[in-house]
Protein backbone atom coordinates (compact mmCIF):
# COMPACT_ATOMS: atom_id res chain seq x y z
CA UNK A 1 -85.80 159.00 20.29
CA UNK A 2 -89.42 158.83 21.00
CA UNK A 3 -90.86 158.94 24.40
CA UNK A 4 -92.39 156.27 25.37
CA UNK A 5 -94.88 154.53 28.57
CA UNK A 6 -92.09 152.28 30.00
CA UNK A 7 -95.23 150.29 31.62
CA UNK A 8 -96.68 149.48 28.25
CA UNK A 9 -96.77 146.08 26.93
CA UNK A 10 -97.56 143.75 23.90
CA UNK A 11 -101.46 142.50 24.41
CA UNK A 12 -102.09 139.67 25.95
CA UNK A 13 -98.53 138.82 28.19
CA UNK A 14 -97.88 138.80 31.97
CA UNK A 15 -95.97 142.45 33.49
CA UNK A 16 -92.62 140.94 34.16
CA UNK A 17 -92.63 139.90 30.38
CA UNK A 18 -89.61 141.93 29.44
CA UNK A 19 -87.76 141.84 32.71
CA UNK A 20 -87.96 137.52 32.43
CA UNK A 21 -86.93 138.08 28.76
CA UNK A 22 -84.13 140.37 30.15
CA UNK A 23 -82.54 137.99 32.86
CA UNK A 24 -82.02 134.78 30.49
CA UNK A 25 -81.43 136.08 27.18
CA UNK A 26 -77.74 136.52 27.61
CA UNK A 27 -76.79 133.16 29.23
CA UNK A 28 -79.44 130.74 28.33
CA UNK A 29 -78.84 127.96 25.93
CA UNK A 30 -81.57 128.66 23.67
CA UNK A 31 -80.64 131.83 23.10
CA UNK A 32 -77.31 131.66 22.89
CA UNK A 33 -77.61 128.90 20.60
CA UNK A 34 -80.42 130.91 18.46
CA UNK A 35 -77.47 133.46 17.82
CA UNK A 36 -75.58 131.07 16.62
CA UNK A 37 -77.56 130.02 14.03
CA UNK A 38 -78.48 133.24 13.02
CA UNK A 39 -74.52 134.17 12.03
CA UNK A 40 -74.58 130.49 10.70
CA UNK A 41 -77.37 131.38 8.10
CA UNK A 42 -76.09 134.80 7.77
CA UNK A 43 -72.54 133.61 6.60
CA UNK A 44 -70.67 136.98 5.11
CA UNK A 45 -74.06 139.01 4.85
CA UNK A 46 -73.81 139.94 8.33
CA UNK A 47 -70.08 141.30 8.05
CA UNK A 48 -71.69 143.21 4.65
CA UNK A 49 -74.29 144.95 6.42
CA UNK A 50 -73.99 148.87 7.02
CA UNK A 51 -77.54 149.42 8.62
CA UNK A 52 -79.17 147.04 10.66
CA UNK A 53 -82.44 147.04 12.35
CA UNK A 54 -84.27 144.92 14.75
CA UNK A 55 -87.90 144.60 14.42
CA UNK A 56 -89.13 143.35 17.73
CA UNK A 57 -85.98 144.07 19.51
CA UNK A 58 -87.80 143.11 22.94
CA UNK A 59 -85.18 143.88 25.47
CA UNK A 60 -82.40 144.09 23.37
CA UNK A 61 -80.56 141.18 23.74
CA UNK A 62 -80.20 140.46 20.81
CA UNK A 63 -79.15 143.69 18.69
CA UNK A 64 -76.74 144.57 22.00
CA UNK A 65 -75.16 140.99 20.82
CA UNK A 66 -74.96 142.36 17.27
CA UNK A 67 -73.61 145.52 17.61
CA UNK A 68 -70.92 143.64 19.78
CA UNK A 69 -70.05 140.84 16.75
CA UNK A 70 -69.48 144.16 13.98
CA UNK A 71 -69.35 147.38 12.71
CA UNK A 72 -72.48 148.93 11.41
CA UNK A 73 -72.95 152.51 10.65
CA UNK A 74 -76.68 152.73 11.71
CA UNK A 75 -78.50 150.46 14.25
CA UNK A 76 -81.80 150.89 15.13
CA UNK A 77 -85.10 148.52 16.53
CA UNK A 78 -88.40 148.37 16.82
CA UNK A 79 -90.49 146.99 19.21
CA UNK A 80 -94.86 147.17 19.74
CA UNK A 81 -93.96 147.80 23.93
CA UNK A 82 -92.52 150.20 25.45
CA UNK A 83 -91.40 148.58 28.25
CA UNK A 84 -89.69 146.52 25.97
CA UNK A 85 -87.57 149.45 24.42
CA UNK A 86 -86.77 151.27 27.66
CA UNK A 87 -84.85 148.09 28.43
CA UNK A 88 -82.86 147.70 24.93
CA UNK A 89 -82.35 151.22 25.39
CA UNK A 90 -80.48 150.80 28.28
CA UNK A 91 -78.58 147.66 26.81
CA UNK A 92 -77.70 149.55 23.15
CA UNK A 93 -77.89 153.57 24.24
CA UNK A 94 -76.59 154.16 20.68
CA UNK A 95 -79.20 152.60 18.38
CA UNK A 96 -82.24 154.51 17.66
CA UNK A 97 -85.03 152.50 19.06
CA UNK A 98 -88.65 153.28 18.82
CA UNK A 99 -92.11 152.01 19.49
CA UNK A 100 -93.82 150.56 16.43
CA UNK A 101 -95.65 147.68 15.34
CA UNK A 102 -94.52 145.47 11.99
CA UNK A 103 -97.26 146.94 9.95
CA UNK A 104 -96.07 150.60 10.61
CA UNK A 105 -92.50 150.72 10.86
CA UNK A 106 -91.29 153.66 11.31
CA UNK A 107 -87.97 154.66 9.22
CA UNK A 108 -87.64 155.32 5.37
CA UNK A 109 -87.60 153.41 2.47
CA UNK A 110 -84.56 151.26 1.51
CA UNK A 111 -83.09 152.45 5.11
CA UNK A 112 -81.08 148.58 5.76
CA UNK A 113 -78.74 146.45 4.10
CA UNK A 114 -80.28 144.00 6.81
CA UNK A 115 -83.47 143.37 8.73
CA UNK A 116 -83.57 141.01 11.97
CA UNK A 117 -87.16 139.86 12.70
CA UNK A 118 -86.85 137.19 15.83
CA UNK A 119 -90.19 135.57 17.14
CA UNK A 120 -92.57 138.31 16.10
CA UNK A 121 -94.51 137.16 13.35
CA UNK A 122 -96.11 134.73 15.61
CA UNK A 123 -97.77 137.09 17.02
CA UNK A 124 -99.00 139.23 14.42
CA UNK A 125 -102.92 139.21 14.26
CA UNK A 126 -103.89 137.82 11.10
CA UNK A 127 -105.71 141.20 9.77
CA UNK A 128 -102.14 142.55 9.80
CA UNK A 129 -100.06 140.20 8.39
CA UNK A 130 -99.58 140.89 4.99
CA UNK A 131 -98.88 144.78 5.72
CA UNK A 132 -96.31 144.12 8.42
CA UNK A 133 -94.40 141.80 5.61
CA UNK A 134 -95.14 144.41 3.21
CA UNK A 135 -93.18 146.73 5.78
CA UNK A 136 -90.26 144.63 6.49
CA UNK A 137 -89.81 144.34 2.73
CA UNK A 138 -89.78 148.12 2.54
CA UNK A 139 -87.41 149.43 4.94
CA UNK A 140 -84.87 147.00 3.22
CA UNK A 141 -82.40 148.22 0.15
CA UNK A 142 -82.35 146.36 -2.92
CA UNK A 143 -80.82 143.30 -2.17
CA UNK A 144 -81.01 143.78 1.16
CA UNK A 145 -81.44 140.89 3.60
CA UNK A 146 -84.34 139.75 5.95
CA UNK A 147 -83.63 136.99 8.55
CA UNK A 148 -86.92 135.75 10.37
CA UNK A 149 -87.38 133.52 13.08
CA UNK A 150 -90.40 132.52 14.25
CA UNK A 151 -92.17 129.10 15.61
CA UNK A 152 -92.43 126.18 13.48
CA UNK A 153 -94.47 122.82 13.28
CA UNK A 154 -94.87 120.11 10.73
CA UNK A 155 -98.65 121.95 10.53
CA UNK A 156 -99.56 125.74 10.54
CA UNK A 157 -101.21 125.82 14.43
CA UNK A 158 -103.36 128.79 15.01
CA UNK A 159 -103.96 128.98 18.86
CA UNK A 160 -105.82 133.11 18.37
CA UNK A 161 -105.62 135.40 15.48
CA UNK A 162 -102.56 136.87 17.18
CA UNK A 163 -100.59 133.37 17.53
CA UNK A 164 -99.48 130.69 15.49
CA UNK A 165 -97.09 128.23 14.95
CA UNK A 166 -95.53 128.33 10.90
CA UNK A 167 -94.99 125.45 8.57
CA UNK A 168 -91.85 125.66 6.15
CA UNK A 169 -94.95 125.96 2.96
CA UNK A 170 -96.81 128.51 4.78
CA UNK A 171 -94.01 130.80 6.09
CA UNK A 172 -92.49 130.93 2.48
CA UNK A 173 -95.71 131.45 0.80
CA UNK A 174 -96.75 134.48 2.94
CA UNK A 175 -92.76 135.98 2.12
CA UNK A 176 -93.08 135.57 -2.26
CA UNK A 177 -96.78 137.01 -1.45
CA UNK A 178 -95.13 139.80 -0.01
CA UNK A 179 -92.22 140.33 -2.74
CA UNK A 180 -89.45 138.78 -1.04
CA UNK A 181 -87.15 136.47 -2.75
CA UNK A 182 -86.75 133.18 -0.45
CA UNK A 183 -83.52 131.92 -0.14
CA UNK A 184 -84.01 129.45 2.88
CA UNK A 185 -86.21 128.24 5.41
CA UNK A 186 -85.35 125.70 7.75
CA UNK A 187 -86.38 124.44 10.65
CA UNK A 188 -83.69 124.58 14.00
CA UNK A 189 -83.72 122.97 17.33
CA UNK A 190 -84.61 119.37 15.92
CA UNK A 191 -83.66 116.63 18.68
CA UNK A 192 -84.84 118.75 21.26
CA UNK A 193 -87.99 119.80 19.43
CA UNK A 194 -88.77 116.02 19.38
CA UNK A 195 -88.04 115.53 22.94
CA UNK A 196 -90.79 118.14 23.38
CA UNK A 197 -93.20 116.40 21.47
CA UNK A 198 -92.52 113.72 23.15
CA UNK A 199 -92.81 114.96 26.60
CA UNK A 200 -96.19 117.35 25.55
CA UNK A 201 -94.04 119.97 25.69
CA UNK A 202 -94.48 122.10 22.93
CA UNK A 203 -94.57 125.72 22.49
CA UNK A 204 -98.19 127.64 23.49
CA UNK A 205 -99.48 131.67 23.50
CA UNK A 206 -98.46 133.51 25.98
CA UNK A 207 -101.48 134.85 28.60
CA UNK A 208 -101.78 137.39 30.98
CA UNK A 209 -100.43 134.19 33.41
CA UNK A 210 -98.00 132.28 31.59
CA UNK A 211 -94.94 133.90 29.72
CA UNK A 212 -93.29 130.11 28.50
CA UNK A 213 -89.58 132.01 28.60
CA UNK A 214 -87.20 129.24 29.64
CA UNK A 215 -85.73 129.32 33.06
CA UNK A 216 -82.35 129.40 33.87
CA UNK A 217 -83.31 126.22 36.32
CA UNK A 218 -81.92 124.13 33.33
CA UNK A 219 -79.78 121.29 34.93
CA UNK A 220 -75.68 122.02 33.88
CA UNK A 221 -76.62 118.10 31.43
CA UNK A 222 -79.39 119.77 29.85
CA UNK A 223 -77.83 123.26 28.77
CA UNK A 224 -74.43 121.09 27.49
CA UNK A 225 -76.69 118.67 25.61
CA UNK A 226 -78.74 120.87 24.04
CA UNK A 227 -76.46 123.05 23.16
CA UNK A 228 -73.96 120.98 21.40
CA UNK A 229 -76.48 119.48 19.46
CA UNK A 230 -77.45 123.17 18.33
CA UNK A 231 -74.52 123.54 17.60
CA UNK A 232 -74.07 120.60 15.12
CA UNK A 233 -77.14 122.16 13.67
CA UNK A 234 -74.91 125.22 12.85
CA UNK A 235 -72.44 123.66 11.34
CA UNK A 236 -74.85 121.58 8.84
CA UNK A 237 -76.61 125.11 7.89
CA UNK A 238 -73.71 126.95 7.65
CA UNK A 239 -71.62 124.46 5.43
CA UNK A 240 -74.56 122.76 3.33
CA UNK A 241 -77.94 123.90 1.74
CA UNK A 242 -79.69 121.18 3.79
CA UNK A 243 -82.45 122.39 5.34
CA UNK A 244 -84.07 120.74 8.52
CA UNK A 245 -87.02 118.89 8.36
CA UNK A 246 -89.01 119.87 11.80
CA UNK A 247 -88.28 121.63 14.97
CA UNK A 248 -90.09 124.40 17.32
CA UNK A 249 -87.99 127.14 15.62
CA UNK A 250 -88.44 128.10 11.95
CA UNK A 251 -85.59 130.32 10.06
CA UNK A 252 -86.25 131.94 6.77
CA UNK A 253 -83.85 134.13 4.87
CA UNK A 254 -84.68 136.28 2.46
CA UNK A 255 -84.22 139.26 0.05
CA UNK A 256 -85.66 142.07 -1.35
């Protein structure tokens, strides 16, 4: 494993970044309900896969909740801060995590049977996202798997070069440009999306002052609510090929 500056951080995001990352991801509705829908798109790939790799593992939630749910033979991640990996590291000691960026991943050609990619592309500056698509396509085995999450809006929203906010056309053009075969994109997260919209709540960069990870303040009606209609939005994904018109989270699924 590569040493790495445990202070270091993705540009442009507050210094507890990580550590507020770190204390909901395991118990907050979003996420858990995120997860969800990720094995709900996923369906029998994810019991297929022999290699998996995160890329933008943050804190490691996520690939620590992986590893738990099956058997892989090789787990690694990837994230651009090293702050973020000495915390996965200490959540999945077994993977092999290193600092990297999208557009220079670091392992071999054809090295997974599946590639995770959870609210990273976002933030991608625009000079670099073709090659960081062009990289996730790489690393994957012939008919491997990519699943990416990222944010969604009716409208492509550009807030900086490094954020932006993906339409269903947009996010599936920029995956064909990059050789991927599409197989799905949806949006998730629909009736509370709209109560956002709504309310003028709806998802912004990050600065140097503002992180926008949800608090566990959530009232015990909220987290219930929300997350049983989430998880009617599982059970449409995993048992149709409907896909969902809007919401502030935007799936795709793809292959190489």
């Amino acid at each position: 494993m590569t040493t790495t500056d445990a202070s270091s951080l993705a540009p442009g995001v507050p210094a507890d970044y990580y550590a507020q990352i770190r204390a909901v991801e395991d118990s907050h509705w979003w996420y858990r309900s995120m997860r969800e829908l990720s094995v709900a798109l996923l369906g029998p790939g994810l019991a297929g896969a022999d290699a998996v790799l995160d890329a933008g593992c943050g804190s490691g939630g996520f690939l620590h909740w992986l590893v738990d749910r099956g058997s892989f033979r090789s787990v690694a991640g990837i994230d651009v801060a090293g702050a973020a990996v000495e915390l996965a590291r200490k959540r999945v000691p077994g993977a092999d995590l290193r600092v990297a960026p999208l557009a220079a991943i670091p392992f071999d050609d054809a090295s997974f049977d599946l590639v995770i990619c959870n609210d990273v592309l976002q933030h991608v500056d625009e000079s670099e996202l073709a090659r960081s698509l062009s990289e996730l396509r790489r690393v994957l085995r012939p008919e491997g798997r990519l699943l990416l999450r990222t944010n969604g809006s009716r409208k492509l929203r550009r807030e900086r070069s490094d954020w932006r906010a993906y339409d269903r056309v947009t996010l599936r053009s920029q995956l064909e440009a990059a050789g991927f075969v599409v197989e799905r994109v949806t949006h998730a997260n629909l009736v509370p999306s709209l109560w956002g919209v709504a309310t003028r709540r709806v998802p912004h960069a990050p600065t140097e002052d503002a992180h926008g990870i949800p608090s566990l303040q959530d009232s015990a009606v909220k987290s219930l609510v929300a997350s049983s209609l989430l998880r009617v939005e599982g059970r449409i994904l995993r048992s149709t090929p409907v896909n969902l018109p809007y919401g502030h989270a935007l799936f795709a699924l793809a292959r190489r």
